[in-house]
Protein backbone atom coordinates (compact mmCIF):
# COMPACT_ATOMS: atom_id res chain seq x y z
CA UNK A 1 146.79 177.91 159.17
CA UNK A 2 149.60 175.50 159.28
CA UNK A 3 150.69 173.82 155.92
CA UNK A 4 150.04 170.26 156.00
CA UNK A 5 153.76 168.84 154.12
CA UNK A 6 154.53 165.40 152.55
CA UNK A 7 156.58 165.10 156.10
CA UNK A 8 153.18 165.00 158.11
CA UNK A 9 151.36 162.96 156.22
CA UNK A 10 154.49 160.16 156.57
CA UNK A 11 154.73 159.99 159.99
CA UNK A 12 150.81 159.93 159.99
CA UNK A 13 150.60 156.82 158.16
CA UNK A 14 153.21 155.67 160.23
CA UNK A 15 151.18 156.07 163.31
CA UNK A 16 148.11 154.76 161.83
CA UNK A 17 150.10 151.55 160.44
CA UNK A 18 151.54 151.09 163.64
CA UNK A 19 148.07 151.61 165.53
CA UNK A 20 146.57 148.80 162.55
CA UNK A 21 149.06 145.88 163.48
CA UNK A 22 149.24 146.66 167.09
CA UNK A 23 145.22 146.34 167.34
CA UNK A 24 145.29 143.22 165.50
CA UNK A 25 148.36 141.55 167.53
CA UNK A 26 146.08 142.14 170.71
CA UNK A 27 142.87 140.69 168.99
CA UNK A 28 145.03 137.64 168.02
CA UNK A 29 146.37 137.05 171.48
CA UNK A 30 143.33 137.94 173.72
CA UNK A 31 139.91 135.80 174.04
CA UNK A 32 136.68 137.48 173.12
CA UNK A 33 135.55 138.27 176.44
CA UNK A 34 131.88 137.51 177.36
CA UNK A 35 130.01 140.61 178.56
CA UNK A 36 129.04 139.89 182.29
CA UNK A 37 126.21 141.05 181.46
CA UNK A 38 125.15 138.40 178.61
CA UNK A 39 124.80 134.68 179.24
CA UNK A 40 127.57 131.96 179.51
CA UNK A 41 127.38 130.41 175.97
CA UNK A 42 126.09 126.81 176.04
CA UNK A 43 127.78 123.97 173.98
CA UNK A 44 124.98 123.86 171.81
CA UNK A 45 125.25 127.68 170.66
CA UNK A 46 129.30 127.17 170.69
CA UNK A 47 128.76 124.41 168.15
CA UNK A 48 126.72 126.70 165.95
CA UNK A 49 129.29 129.16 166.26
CA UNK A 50 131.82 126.99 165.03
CA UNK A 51 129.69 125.69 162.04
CA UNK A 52 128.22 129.34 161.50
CA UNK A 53 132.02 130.86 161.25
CA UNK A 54 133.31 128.52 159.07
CA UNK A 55 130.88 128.01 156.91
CA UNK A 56 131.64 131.74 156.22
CA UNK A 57 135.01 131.62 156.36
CA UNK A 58 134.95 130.93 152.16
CA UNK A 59 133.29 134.46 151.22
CA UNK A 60 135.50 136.55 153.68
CA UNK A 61 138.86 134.56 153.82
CA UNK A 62 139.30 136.68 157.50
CA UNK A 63 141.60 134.89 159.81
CA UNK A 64 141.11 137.24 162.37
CA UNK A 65 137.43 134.70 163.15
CA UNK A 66 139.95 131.72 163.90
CA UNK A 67 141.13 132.98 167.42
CA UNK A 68 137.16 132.42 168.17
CA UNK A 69 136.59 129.55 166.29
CA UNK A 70 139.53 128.05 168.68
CA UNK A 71 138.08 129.28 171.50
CA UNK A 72 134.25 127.98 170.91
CA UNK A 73 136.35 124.50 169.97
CA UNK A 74 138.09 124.48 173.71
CA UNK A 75 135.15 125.70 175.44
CA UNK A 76 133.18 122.35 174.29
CA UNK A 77 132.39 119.30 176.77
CA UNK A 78 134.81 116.40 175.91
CA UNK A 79 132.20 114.52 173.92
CA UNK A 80 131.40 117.71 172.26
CA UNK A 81 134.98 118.11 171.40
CA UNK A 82 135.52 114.74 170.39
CA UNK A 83 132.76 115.29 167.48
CA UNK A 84 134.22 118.10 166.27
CA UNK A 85 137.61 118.33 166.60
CA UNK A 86 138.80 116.50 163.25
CA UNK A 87 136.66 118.90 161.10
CA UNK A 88 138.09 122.00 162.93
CA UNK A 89 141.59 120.39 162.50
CA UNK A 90 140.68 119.89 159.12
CA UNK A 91 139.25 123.54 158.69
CA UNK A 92 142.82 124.89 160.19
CA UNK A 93 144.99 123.04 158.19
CA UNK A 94 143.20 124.73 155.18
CA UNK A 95 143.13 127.85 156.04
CA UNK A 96 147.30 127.30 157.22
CA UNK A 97 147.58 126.01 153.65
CA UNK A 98 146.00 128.76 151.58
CA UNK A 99 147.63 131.58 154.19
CA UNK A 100 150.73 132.75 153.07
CA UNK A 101 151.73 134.00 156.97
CA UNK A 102 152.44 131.36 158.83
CA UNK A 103 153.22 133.38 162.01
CA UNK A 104 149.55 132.96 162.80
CA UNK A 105 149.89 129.38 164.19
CA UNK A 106 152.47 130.23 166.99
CA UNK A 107 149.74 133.29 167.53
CA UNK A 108 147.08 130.51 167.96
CA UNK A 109 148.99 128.66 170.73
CA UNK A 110 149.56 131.53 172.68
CA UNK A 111 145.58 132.53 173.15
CA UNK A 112 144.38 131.15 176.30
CA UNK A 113 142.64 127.59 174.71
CA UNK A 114 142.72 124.67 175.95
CA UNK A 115 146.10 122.02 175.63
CA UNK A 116 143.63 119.70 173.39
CA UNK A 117 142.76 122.79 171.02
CA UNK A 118 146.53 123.44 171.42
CA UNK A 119 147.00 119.87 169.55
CA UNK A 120 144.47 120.23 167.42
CA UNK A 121 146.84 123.45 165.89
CA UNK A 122 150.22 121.43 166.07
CA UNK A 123 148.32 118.23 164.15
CA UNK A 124 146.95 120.74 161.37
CA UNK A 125 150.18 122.51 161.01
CA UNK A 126 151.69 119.13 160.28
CA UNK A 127 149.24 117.53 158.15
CA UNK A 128 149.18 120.76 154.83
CA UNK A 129 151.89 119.07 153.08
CA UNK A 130 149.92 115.18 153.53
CA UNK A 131 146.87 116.34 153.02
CA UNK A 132 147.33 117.88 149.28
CA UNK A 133 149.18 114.94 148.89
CA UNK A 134 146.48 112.60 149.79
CA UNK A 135 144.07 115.12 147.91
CA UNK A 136 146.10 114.41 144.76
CA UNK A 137 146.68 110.40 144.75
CA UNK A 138 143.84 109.17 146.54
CA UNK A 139 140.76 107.31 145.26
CA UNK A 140 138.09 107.45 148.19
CA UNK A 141 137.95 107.72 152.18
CA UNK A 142 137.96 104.74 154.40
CA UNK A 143 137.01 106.21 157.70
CA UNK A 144 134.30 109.12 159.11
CA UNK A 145 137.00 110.97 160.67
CA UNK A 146 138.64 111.73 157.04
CA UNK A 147 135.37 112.59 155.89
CA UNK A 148 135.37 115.22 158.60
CA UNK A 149 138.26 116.27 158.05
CA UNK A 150 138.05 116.87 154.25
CA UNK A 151 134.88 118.45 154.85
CA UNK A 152 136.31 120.74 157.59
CA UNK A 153 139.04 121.57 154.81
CA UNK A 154 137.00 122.45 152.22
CA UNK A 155 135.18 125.01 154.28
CA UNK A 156 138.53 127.26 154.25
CA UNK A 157 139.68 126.29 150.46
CA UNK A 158 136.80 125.41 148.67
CA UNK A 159 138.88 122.49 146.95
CA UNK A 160 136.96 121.03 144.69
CA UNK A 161 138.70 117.80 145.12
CA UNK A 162 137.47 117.38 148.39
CA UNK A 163 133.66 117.09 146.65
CA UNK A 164 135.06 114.63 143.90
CA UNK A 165 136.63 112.44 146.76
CA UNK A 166 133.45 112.54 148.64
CA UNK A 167 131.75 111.43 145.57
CA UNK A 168 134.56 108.46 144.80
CA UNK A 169 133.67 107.52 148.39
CA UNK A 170 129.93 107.48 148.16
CA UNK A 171 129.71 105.69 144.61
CA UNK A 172 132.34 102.67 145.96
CA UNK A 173 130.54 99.65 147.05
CA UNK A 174 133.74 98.58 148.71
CA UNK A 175 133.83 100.92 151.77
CA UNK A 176 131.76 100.13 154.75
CA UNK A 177 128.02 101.11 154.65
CA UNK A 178 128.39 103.70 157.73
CA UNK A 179 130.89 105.61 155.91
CA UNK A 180 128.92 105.98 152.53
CA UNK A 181 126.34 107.33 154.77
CA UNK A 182 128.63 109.98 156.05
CA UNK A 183 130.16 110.92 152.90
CA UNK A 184 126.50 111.08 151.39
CA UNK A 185 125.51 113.49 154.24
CA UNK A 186 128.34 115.40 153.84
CA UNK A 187 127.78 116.27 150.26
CA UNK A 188 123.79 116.89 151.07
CA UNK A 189 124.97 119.38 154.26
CA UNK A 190 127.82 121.05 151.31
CA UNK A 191 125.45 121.21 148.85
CA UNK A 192 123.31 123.33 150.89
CA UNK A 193 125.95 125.11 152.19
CA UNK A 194 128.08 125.94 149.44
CA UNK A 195 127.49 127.14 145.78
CA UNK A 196 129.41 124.36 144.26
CA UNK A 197 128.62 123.46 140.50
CA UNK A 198 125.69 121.15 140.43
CA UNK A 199 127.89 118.84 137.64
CA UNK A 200 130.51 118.22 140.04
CA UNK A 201 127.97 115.98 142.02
């Protein structure tokens, strides 16, 4: 029987690394492929993919889910898009900010997604450093689509300043109605989402 030395067990982890990063390289740059045999997804069931994988995305912290979150997101009608494009953008510029390897947002742009999803990548790339910043000085949210956005960021930090702001915004009488309403249905759909500390609310 051959003796297994410390020289074959190298160059076997060697080959096993290499297999590892390779496998994951073509995950990152290939679409999930729908079985011919199963049906084309509908924008409905794309939608609960997207809320289904990042409401996840807090216990697991696996980026390898974003190349199909970006493809359920460019795969949605235009309205569809347009609903839920600031809370994905949101969602990526979270998980770009707590990810330490920021080769995975030229990765993004090269899967086959649409040029909108494609912006949608760019804009959260350039909004990490605003956002904390915002996160740290601000006293509530003005509009819906920050509310989405904060809400979409929280899913991939689990920033508890995104619930205080929420809060701020709910509690001022001096933002508009409609967006009081959001920010109170936003903390209802996080507290049922997420186990967040009943005393932040």
């Amino acid at each position: 029987m051959k003796k297994i030395t410390a020289k074959h067990i190298f160059f076997t982890l060697i080959i096993l690394l290499v297999f590892y990063f390779s496998a994951r390289e073509l995950y990152l740059r290939f679409p999930v492929i729908i079985s011919a045999n199963t049906h084309q997804l509908t924008a409905k069931e794309m939608v609960n993919n997207l809320d289904s994988m990042m409401g996840n995305y807090y216990k697991t912290k696996d980026i390898l889910v974003i190349p199909t979150i970006l493809q359920n997101l460019s795969g949605l009608n235009i309205m569809e898009f347009g609903k839920h494009k600031t809370a994905v953008t949101g969602f990526l510029t979270g998980v770009i900010k707590d990810d330490k390897n920021k080769d995975f947002v030229s990765e993004w742009k090269k899967l086959k997604i649409s040029a909108k999803t494609k912006k949608a990548v760019d804009n959260a790339s350039k909004s990490v450093e605003k956002s904390e910043k915002f996160l740290n000085e601000a006293d509530y949210l003005e509009t819906k689509e920050s509310i989405d956005f904060y809400t979409g960021y929280f899913a991939a930090t689990y920033d508890i300043r995104c619930i205080k702001l929420l809060v701020k915004t709910q509690n001022n009488g001096a933002v508009k109605p409609e967006v009081r309403e959001q920010a109170t249905n936003a903390l209802d759909m996080l507290k049922n989402k997420y186990n967040v500390p009943s005393t932040i609310f």
